[in-house]
PDB file of N, CA and C in Angstrom:
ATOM      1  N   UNK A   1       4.709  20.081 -33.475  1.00  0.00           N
ATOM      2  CA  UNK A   1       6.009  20.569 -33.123  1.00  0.00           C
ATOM      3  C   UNK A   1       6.551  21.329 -34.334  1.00  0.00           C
ATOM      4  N   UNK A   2       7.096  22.872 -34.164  1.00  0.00           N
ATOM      5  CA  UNK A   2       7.481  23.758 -35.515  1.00  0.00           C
ATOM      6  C   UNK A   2       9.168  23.100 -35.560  1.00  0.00           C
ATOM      7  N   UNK A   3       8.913  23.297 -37.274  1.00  0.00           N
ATOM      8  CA  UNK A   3      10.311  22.653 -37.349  1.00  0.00           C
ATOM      9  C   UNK A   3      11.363  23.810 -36.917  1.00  0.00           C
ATOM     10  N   UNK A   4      12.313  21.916 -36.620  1.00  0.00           N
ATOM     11  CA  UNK A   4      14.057  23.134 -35.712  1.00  0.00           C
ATOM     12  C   UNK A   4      14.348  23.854 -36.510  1.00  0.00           C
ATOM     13  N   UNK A   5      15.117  25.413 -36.602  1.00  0.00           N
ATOM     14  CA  UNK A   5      15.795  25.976 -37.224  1.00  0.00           C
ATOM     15  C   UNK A   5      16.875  25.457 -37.814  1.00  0.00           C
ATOM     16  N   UNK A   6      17.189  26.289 -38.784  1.00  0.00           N
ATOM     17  CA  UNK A   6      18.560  25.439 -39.546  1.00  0.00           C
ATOM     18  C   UNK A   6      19.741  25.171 -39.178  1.00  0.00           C
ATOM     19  N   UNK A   7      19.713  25.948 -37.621  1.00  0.00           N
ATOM     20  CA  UNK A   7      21.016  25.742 -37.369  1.00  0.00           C
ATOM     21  C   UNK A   7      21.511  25.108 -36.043  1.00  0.00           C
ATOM     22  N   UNK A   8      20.114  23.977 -36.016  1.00  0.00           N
ATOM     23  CA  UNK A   8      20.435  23.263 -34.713  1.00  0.00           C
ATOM     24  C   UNK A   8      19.952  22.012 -35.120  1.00  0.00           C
ATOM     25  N   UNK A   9      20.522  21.009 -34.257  1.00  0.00           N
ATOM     26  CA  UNK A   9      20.600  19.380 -34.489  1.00  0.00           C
ATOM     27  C   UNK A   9      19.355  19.086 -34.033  1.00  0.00           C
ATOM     28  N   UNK A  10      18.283  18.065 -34.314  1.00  0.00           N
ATOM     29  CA  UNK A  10      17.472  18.034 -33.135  1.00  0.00           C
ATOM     30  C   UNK A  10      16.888  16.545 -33.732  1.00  0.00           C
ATOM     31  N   UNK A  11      15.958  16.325 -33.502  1.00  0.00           N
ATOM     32  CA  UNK A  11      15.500  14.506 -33.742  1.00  0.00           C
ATOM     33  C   UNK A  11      13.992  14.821 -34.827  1.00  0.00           C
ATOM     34  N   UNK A  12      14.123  14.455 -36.103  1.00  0.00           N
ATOM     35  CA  UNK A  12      13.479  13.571 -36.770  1.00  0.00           C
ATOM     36  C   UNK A  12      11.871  12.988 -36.290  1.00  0.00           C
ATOM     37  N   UNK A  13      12.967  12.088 -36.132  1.00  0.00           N
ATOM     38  CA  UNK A  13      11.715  11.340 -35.472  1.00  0.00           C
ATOM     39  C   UNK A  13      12.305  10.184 -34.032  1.00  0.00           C
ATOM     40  N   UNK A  14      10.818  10.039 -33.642  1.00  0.00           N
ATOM     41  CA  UNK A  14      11.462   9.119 -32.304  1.00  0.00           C
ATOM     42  C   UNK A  14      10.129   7.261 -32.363  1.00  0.00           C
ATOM     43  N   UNK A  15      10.777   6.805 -31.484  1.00  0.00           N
ATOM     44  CA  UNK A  15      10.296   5.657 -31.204  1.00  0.00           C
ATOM     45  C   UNK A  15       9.956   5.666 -29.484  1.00  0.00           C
ATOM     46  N   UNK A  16       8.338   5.242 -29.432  1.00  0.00           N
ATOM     47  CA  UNK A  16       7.761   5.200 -27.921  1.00  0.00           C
ATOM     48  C   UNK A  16       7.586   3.809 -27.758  1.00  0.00           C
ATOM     49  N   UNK A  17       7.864   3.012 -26.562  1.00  0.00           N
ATOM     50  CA  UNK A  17       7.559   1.904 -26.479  1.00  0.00           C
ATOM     51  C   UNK A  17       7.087   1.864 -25.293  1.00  0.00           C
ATOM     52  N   UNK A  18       5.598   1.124 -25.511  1.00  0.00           N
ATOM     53  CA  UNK A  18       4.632   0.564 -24.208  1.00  0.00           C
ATOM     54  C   UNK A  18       4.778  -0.949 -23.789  1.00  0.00           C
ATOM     55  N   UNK A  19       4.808  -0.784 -22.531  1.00  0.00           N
ATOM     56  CA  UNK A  19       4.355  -2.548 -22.470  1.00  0.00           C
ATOM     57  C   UNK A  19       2.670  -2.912 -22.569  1.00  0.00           C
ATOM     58  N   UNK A  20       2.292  -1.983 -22.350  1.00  0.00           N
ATOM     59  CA  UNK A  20       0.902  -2.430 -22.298  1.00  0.00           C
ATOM     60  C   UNK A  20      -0.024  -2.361 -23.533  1.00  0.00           C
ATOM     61  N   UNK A  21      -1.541  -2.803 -23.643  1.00  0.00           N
ATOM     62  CA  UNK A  21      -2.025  -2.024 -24.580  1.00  0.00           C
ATOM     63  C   UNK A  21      -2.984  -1.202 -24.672  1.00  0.00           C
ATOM     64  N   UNK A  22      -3.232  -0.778 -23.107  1.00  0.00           N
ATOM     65  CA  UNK A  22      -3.793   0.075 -22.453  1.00  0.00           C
ATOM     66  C   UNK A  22      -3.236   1.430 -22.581  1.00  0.00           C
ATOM     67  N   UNK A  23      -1.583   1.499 -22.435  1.00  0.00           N
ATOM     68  CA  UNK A  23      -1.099   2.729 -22.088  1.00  0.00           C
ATOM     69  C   UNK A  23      -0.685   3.250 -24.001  1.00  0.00           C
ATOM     70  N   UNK A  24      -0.941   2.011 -24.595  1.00  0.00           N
ATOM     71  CA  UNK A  24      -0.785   2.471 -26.298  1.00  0.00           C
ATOM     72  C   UNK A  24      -2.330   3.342 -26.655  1.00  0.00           C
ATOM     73  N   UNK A  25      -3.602   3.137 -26.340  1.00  0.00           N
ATOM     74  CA  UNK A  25      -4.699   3.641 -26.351  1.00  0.00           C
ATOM     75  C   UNK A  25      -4.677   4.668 -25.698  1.00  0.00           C
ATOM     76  N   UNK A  26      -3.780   4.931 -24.623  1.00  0.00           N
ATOM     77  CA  UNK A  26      -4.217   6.481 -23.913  1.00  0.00           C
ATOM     78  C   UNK A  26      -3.255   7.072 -24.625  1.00  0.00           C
ATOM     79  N   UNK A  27      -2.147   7.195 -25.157  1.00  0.00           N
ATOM     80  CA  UNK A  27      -1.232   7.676 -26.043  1.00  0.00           C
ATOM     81  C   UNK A  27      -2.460   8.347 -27.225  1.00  0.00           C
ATOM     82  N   UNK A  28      -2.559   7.034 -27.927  1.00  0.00           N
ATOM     83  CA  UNK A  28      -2.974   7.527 -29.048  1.00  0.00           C
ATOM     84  C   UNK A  28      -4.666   7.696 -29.167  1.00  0.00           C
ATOM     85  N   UNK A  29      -5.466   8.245 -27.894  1.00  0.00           N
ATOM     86  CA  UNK A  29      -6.517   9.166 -27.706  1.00  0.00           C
ATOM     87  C   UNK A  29      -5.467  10.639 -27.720  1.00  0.00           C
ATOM     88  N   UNK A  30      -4.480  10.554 -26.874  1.00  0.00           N
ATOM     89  CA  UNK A  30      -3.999  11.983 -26.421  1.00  0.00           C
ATOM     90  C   UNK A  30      -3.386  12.584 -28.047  1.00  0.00           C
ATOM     91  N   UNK A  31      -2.623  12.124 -28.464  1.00  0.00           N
ATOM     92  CA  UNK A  31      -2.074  12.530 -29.780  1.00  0.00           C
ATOM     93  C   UNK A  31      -3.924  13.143 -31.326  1.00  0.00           C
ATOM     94  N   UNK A  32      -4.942  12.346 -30.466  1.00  0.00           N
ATOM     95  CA  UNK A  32      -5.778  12.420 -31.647  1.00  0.00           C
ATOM     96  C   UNK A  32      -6.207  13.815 -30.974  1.00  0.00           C
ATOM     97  N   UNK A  33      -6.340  13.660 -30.093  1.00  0.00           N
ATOM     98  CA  UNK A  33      -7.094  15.141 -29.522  1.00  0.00           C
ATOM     99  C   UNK A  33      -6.228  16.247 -29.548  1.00  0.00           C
ATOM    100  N   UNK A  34      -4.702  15.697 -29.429  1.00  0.00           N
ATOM    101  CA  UNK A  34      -4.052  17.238 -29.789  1.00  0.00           C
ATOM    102  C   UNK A  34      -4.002  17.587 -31.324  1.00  0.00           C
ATOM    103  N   UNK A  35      -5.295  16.670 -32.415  1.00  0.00           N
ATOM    104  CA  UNK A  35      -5.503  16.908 -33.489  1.00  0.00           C
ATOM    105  C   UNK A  35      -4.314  16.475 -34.238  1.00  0.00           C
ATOM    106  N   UNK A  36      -3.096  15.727 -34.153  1.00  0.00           N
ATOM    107  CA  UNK A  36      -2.086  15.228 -34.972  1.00  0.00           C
ATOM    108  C   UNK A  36      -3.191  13.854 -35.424  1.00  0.00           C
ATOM    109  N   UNK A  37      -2.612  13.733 -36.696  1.00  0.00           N
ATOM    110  CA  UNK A  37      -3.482  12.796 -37.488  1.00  0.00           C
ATOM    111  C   UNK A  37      -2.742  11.333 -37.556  1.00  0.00           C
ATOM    112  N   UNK A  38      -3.340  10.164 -36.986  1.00  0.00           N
ATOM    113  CA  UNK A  38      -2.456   8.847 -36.551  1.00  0.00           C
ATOM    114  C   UNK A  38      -2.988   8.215 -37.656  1.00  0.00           C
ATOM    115  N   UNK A  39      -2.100   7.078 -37.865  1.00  0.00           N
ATOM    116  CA  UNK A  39      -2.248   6.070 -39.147  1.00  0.00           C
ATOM    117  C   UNK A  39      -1.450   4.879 -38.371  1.00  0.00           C
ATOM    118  N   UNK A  40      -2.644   3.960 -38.523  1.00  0.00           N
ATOM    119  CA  UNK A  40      -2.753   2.305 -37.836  1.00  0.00           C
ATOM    120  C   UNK A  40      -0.914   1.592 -38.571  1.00  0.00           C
ATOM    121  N   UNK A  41      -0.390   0.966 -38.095  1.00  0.00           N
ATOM    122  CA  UNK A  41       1.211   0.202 -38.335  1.00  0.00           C
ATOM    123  C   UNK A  41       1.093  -0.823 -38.688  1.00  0.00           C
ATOM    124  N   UNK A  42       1.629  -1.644 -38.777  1.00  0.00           N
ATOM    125  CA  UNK A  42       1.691  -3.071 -38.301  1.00  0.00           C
ATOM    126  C   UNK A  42       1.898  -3.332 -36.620  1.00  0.00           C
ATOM    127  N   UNK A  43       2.623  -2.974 -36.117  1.00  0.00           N
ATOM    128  CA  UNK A  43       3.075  -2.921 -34.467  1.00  0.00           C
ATOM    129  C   UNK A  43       2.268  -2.016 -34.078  1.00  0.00           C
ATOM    130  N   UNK A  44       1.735  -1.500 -34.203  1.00  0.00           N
ATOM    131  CA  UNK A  44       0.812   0.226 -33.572  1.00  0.00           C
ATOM    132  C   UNK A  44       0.868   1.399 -34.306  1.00  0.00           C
ATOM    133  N   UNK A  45       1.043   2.222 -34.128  1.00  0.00           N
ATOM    134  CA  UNK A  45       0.889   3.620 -35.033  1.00  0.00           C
ATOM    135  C   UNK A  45       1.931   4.456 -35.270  1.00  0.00           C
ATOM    136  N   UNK A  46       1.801   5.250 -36.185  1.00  0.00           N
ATOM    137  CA  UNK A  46       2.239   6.601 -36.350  1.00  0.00           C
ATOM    138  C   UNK A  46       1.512   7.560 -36.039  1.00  0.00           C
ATOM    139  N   UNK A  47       2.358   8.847 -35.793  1.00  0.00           N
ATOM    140  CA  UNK A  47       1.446  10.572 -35.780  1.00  0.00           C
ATOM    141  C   UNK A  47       2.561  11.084 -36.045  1.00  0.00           C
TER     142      UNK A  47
END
């Protein structure tokens, strides 16, 4: 995602929450293949 311009508000960062840990693995296949680089959490990941 290119960063917002300077002259608009926009979000940082966000928080996704799964119940499952099925739908956390298809997440973070999809995020690896759109080549963003994930790093393991304590609770699950970042990208």
């Amino acid at each position: 995602m290119p960063p917002a311009p300077d002259d608009v508000v926009g979000l940082r960062e966000w928080t996704v929450v799964l119940d499952r840990s099925d739908e956390v693995e298809k997440v973070r296949e999809r995020l690896g293949a759109a080549g963003l680089a994930v790093e393991d959490r304590e609770h699950g990941f970042a990208a």
